[in-house]
C-alpha atoms as a PDB file:
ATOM      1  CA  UNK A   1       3.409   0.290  34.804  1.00  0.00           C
ATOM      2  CA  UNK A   2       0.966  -0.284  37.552  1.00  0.00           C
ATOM      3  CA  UNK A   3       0.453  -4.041  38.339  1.00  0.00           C
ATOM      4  CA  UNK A   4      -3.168  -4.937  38.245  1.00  0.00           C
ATOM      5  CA  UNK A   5      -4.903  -8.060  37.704  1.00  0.00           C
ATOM      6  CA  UNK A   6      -5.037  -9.459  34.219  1.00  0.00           C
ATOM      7  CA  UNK A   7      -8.667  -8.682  32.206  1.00  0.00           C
ATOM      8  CA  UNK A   8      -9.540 -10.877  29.671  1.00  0.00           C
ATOM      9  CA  UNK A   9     -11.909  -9.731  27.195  1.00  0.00           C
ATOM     10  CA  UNK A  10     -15.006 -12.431  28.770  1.00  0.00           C
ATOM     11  CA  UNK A  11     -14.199 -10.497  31.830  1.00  0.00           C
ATOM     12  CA  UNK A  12     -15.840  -6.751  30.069  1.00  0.00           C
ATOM     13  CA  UNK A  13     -19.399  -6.223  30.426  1.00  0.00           C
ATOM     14  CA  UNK A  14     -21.017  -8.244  26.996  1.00  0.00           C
ATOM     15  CA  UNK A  15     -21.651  -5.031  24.875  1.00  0.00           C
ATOM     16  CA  UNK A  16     -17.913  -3.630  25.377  1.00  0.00           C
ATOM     17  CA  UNK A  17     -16.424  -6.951  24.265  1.00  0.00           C
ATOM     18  CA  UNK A  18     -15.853  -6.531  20.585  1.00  0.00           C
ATOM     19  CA  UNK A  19     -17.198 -10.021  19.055  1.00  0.00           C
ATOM     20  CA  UNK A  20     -20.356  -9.292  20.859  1.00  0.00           C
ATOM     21  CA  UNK A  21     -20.528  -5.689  20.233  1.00  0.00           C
ATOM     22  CA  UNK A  22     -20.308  -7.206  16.294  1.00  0.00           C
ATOM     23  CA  UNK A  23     -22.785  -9.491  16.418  1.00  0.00           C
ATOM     24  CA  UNK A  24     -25.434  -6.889  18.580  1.00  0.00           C
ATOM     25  CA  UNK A  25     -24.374  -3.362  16.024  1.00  0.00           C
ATOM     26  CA  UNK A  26     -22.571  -4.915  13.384  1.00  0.00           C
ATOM     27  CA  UNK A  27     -19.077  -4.037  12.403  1.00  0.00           C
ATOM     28  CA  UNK A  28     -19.489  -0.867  11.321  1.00  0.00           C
ATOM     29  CA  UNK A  29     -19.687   0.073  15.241  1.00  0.00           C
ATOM     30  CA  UNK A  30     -16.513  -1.442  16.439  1.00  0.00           C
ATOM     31  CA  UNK A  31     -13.040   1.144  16.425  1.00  0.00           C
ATOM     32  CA  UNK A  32     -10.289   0.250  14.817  1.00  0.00           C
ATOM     33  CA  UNK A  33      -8.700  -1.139  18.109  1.00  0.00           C
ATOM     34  CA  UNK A  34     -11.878  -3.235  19.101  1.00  0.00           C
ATOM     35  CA  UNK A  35     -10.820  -4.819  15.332  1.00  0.00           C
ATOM     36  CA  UNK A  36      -7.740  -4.896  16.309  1.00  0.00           C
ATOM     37  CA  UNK A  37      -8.225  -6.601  19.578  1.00  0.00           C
ATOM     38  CA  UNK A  38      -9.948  -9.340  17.823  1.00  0.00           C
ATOM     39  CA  UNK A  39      -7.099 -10.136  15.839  1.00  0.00           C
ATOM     40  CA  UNK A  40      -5.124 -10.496  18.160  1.00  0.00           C
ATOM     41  CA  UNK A  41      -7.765 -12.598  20.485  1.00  0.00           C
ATOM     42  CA  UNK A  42      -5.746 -12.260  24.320  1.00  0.00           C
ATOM     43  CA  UNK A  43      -3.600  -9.161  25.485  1.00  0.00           C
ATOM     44  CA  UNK A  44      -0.882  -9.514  28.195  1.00  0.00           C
ATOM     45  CA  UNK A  45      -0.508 -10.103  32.360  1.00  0.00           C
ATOM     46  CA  UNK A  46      -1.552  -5.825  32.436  1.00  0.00           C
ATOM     47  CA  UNK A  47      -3.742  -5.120  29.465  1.00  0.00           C
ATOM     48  CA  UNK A  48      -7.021  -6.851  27.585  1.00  0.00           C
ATOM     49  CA  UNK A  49      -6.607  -7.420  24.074  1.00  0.00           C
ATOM     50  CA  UNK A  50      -7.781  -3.980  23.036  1.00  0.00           C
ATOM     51  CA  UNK A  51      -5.887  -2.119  25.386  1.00  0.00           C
ATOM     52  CA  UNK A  52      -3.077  -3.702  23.482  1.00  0.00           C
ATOM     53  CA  UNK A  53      -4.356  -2.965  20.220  1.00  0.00           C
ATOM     54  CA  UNK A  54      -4.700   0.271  21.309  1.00  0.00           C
ATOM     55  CA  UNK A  55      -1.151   1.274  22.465  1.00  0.00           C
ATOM     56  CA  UNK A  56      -0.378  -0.793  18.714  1.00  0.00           C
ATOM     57  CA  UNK A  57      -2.167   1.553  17.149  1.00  0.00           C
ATOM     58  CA  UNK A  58      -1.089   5.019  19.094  1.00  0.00           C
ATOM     59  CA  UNK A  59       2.773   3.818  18.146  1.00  0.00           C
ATOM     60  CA  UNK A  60       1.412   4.187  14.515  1.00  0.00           C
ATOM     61  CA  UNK A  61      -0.295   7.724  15.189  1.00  0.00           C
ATOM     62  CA  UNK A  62      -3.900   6.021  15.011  1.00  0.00           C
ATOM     63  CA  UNK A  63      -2.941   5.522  11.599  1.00  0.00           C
ATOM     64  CA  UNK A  64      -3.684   1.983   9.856  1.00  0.00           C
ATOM     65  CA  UNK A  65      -1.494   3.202   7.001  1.00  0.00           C
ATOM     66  CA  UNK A  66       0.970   3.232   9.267  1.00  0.00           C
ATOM     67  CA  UNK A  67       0.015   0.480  11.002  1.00  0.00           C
ATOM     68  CA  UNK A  68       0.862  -1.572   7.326  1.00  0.00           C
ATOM     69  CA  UNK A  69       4.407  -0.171   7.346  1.00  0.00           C
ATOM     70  CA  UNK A  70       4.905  -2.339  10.518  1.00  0.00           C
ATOM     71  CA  UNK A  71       7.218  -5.800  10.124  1.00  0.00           C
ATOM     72  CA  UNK A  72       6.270  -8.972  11.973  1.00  0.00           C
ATOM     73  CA  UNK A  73       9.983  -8.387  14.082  1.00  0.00           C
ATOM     74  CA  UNK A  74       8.908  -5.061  14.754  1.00  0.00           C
ATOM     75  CA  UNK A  75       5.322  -5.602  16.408  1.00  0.00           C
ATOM     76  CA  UNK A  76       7.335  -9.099  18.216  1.00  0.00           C
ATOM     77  CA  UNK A  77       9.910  -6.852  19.560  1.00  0.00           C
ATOM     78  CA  UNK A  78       7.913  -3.644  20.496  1.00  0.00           C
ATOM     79  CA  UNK A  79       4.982  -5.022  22.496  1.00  0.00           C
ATOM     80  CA  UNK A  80       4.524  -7.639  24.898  1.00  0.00           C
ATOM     81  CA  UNK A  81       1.833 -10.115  24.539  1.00  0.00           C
ATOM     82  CA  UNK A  82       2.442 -10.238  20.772  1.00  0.00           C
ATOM     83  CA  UNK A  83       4.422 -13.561  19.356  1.00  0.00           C
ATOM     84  CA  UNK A  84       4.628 -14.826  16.190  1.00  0.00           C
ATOM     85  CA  UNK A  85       1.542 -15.908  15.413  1.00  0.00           C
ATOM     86  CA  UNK A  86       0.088 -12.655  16.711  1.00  0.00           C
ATOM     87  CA  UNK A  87       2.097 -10.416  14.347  1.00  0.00           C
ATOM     88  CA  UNK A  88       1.679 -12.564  11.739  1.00  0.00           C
ATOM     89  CA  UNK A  89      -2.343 -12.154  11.780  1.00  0.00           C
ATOM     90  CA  UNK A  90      -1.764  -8.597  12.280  1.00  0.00           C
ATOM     91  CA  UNK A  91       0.448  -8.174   8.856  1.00  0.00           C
ATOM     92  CA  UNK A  92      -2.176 -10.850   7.129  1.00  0.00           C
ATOM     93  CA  UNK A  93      -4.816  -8.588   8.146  1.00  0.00           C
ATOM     94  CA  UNK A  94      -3.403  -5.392   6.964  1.00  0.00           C
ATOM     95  CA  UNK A  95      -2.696  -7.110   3.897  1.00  0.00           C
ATOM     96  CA  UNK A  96      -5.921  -8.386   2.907  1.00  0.00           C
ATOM     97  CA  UNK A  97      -7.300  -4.924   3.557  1.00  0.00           C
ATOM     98  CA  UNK A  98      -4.625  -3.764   1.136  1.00  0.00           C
ATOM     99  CA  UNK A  99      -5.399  -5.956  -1.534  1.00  0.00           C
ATOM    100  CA  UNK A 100      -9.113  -5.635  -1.240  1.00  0.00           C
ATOM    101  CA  UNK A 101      -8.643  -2.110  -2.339  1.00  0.00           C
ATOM    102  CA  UNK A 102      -6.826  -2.666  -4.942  1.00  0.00           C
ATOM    103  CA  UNK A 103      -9.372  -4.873  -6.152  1.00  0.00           C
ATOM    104  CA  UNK A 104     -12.330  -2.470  -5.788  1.00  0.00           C
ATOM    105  CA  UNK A 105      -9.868   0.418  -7.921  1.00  0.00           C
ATOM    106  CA  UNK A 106      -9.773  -2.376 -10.447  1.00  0.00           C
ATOM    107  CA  UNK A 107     -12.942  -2.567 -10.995  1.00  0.00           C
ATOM    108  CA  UNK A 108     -12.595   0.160 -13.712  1.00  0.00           C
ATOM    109  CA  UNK A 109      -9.647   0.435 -15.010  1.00  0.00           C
ATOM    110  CA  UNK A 110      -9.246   2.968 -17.166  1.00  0.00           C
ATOM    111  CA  UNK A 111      -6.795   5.858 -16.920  1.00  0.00           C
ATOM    112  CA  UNK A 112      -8.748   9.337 -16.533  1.00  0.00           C
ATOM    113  CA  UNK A 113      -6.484  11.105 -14.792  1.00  0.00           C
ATOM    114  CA  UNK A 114      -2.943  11.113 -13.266  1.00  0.00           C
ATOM    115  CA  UNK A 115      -4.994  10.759  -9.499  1.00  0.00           C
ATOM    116  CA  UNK A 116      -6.293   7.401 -10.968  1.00  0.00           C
ATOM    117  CA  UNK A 117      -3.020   6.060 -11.292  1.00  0.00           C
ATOM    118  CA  UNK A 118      -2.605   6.966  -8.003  1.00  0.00           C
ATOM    119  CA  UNK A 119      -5.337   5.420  -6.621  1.00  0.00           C
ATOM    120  CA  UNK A 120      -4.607   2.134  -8.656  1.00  0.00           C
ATOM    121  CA  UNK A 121      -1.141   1.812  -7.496  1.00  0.00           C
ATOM    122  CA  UNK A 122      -0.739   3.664  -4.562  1.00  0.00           C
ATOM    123  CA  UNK A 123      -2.011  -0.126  -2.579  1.00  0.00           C
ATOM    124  CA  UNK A 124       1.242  -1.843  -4.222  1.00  0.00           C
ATOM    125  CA  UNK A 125       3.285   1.062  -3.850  1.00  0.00           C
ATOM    126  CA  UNK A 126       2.732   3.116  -0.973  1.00  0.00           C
ATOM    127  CA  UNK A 127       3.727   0.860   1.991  1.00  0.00           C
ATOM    128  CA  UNK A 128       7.106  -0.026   0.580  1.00  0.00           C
ATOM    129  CA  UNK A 129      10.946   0.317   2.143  1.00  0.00           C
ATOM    130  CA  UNK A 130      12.450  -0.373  -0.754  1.00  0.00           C
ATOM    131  CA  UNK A 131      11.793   1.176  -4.982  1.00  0.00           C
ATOM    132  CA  UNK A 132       9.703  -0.607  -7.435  1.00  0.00           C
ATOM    133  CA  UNK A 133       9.213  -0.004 -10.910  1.00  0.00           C
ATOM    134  CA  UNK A 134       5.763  -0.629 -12.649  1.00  0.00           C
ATOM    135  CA  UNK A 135       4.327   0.587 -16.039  1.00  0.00           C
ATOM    136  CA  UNK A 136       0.488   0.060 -17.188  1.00  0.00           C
ATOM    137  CA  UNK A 137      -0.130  -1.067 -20.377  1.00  0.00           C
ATOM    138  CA  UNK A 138      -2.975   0.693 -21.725  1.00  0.00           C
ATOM    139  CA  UNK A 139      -5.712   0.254 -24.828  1.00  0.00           C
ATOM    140  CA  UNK A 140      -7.278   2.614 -27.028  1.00  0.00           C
ATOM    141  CA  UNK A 141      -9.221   4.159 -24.780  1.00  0.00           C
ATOM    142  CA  UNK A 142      -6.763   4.190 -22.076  1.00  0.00           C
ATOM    143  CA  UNK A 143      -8.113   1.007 -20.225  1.00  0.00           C
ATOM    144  CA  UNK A 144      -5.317  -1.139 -18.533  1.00  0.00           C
ATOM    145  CA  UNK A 145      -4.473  -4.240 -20.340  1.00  0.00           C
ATOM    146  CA  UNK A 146      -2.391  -5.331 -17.650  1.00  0.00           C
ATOM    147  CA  UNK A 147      -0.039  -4.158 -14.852  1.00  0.00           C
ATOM    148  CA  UNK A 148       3.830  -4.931 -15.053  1.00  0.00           C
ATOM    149  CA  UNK A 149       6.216  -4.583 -12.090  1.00  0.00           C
ATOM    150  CA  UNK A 150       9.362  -4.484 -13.903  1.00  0.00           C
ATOM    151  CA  UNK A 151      11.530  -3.625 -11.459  1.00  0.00           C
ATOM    152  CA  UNK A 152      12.315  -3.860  -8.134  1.00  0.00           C
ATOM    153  CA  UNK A 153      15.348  -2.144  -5.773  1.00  0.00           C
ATOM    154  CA  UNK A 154      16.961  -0.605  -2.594  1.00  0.00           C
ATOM    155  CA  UNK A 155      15.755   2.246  -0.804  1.00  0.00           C
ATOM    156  CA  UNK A 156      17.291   5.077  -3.222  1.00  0.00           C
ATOM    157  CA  UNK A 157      16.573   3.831  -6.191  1.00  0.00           C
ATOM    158  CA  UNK A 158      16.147   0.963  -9.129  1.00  0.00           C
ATOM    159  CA  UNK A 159      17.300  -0.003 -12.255  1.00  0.00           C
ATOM    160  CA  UNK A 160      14.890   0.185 -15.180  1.00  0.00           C
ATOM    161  CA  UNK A 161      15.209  -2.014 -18.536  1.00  0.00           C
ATOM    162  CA  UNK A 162      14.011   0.196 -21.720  1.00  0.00           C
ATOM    163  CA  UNK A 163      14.227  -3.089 -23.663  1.00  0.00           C
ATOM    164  CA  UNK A 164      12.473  -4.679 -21.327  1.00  0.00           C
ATOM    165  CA  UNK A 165       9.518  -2.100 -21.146  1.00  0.00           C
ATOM    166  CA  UNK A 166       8.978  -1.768 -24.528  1.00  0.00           C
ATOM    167  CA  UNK A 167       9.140  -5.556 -25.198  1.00  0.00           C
ATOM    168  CA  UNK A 168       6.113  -6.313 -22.776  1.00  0.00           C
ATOM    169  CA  UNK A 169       4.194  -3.627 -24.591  1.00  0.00           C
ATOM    170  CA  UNK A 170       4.138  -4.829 -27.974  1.00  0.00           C
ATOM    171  CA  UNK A 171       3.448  -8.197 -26.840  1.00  0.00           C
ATOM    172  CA  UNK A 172       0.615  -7.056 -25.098  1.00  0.00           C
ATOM    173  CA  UNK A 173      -0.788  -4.739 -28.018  1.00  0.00           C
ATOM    174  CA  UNK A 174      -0.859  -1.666 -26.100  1.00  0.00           C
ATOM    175  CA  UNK A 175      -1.009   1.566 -27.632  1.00  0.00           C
ATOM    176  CA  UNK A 176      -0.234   3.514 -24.726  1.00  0.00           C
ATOM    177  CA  UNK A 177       2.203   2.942 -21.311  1.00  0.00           C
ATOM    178  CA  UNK A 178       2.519   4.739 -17.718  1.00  0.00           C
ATOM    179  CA  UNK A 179       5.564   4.310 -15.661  1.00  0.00           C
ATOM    180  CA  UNK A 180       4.822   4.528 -12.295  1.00  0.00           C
ATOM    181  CA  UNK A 181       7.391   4.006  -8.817  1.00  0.00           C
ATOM    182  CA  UNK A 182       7.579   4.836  -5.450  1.00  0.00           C
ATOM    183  CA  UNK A 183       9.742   6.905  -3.661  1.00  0.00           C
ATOM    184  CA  UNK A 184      10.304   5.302   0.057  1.00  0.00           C
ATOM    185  CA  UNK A 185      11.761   8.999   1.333  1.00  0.00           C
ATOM    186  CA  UNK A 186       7.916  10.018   1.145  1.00  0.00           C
ATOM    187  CA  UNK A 187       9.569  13.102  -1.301  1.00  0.00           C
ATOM    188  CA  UNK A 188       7.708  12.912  -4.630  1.00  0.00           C
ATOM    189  CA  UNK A 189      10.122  15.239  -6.213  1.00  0.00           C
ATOM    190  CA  UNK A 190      11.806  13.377  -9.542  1.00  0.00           C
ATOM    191  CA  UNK A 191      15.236  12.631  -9.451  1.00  0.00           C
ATOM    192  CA  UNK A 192      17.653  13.489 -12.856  1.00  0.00           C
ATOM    193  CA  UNK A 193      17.712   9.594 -13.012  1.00  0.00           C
ATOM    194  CA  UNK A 194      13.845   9.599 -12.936  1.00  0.00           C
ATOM    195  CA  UNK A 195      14.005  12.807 -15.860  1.00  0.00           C
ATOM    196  CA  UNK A 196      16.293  10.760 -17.773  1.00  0.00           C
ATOM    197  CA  UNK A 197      14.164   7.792 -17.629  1.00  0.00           C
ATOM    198  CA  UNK A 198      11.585   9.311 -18.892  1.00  0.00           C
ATOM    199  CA  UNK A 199      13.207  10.961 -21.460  1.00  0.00           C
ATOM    200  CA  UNK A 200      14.302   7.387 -23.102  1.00  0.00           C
ATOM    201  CA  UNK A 201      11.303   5.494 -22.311  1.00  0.00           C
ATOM    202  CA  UNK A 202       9.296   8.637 -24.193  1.00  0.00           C
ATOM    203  CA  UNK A 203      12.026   8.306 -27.041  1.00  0.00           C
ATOM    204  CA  UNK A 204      11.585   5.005 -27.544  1.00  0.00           C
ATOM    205  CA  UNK A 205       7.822   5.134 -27.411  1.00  0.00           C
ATOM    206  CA  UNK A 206       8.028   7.313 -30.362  1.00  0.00           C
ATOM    207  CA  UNK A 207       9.695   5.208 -32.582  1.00  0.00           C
ATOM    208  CA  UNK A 208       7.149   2.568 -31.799  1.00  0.00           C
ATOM    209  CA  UNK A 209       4.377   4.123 -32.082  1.00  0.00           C
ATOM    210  CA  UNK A 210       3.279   3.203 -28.437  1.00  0.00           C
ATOM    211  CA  UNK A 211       2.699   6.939 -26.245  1.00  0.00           C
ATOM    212  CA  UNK A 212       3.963   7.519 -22.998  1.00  0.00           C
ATOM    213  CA  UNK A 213       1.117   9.009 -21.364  1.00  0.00           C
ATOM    214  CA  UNK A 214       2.622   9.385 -17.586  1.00  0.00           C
ATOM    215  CA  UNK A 215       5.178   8.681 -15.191  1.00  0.00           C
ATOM    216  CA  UNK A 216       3.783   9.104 -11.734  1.00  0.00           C
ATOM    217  CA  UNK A 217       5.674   9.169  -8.662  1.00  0.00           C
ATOM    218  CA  UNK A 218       3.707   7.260  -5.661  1.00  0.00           C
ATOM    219  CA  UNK A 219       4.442   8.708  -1.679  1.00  0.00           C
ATOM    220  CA  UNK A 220       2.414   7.643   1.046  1.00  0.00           C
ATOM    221  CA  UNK A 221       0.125  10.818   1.067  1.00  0.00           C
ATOM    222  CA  UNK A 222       0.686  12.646  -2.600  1.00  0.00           C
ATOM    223  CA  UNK A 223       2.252  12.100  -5.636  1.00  0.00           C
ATOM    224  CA  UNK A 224       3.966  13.570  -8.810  1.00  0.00           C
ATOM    225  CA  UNK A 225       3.021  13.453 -12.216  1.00  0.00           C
ATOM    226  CA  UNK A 226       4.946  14.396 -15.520  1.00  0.00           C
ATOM    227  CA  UNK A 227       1.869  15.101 -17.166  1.00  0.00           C
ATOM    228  CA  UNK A 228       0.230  17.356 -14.984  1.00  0.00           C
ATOM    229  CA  UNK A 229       3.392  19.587 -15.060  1.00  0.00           C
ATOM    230  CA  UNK A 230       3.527  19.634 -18.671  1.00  0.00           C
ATOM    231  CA  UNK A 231       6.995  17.968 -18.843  1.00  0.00           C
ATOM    232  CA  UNK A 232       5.598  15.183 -21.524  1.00  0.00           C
END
């Protein structure tokens, strides 16, 4: 790379420099690497703080979904200019954005439709390296009661407790469950061990009166449901 003296974000003109730019258009006006760049606060001896944020975010194909995928190691070891502390405001960040949206799905919780599990659990779900297990326990009228992770794994797979399942669900009066994991290959296809699962967690549903409604598989960018293909 080209040496060139260092910039520091004071040094832009005072509508480029993205705490300004907030406070003269608002937020909505800043890119996601002016954001960025004010997470992060400095850049390195070559590049301001955006710059920086900006070859951050072109390693994750411009994608902040990506971008969440990234480890505090990772972003330490990748890019100069980002320590510790750096990395660590960058994961918080993503984070916080993750949970917010979770929080707004929330909001109404009740099952319609096999994308609405999706978009309830695809914030937990979506951004993980490893399988996790969770059902919703559901009302009536197909509200959510509350939302169980009962499970959690490697990268090909996780062990599920039947017992377990079922025993959370009549302690929470539900009259109706959806099981609902990730697959971390980003291939929504079910496995036989996923088929059999369902199978026994239908099975036992039966004989307790409590209805397996759905199992939906969670991937980054679609997702499989045993409903919609008429396999429950």
């Amino acid at each position: 790379m080209e040496n060139r003296p260092k910039l520091n974000i004071k040094d832009l003109a005072e509508e480029d420099r993205p705490r300004e730019k907030m406070l003269l258009k608002g937020v909505a006006a800043l890119s996601d690497a002016e954001l960025l760049g004010i997470l992060i606060g400095s850049g390195n001896k070559n590049e301001t703080a955006v710059e920086l944020a900006q070859r951050i975010l072109h390693s994750a194909s411009n994608n902040l979904n990506a971008l969440g995928k990234f480890e505090i190691n990772e972003l330490i070891k990748n890019f100069n200019g980002i320590g510790e502390a750096k990395a660590i405001t960058i994961v918080a960040a993503l984070e916080l954005g993750k949970r917010r949206k979770l929080s707004e799905v929330i909001v109404q919780p009740q099952i319609t439709s096999s994308e609405t599990v999706y978009q309830l659990l695809h914030p937990v779900l979506a951004d993980l390296k490893h399988e996790e297990v969770w059902v919703l326990l559901l009302n009536r009228a197909n509200k959510v009661l509350k939302k169980i992770q009962v499970s959690k794994g490697g990268v090909t797979g996780t062990v599920v407790d039947i017992r377990m399942i079922m025993r959370e669900a009549i302690d929470g009066l539900a009259s109706a469950l959806i099981l609902c994991h990730n697959h971390p290959s980003g291939n929504a296809q079910p496995s036989g061990d996923d088929d059999q699962i369902t199978k026994r967690l239908k099975e036992a549903g039966n004989i307790m009166d409590i209805r397996l409604l759905d199992h939906v598989i969670v991937c980054d960018h679609s997702y499989y449901s045993y409903m919609d293909k008429g396999r429950l």
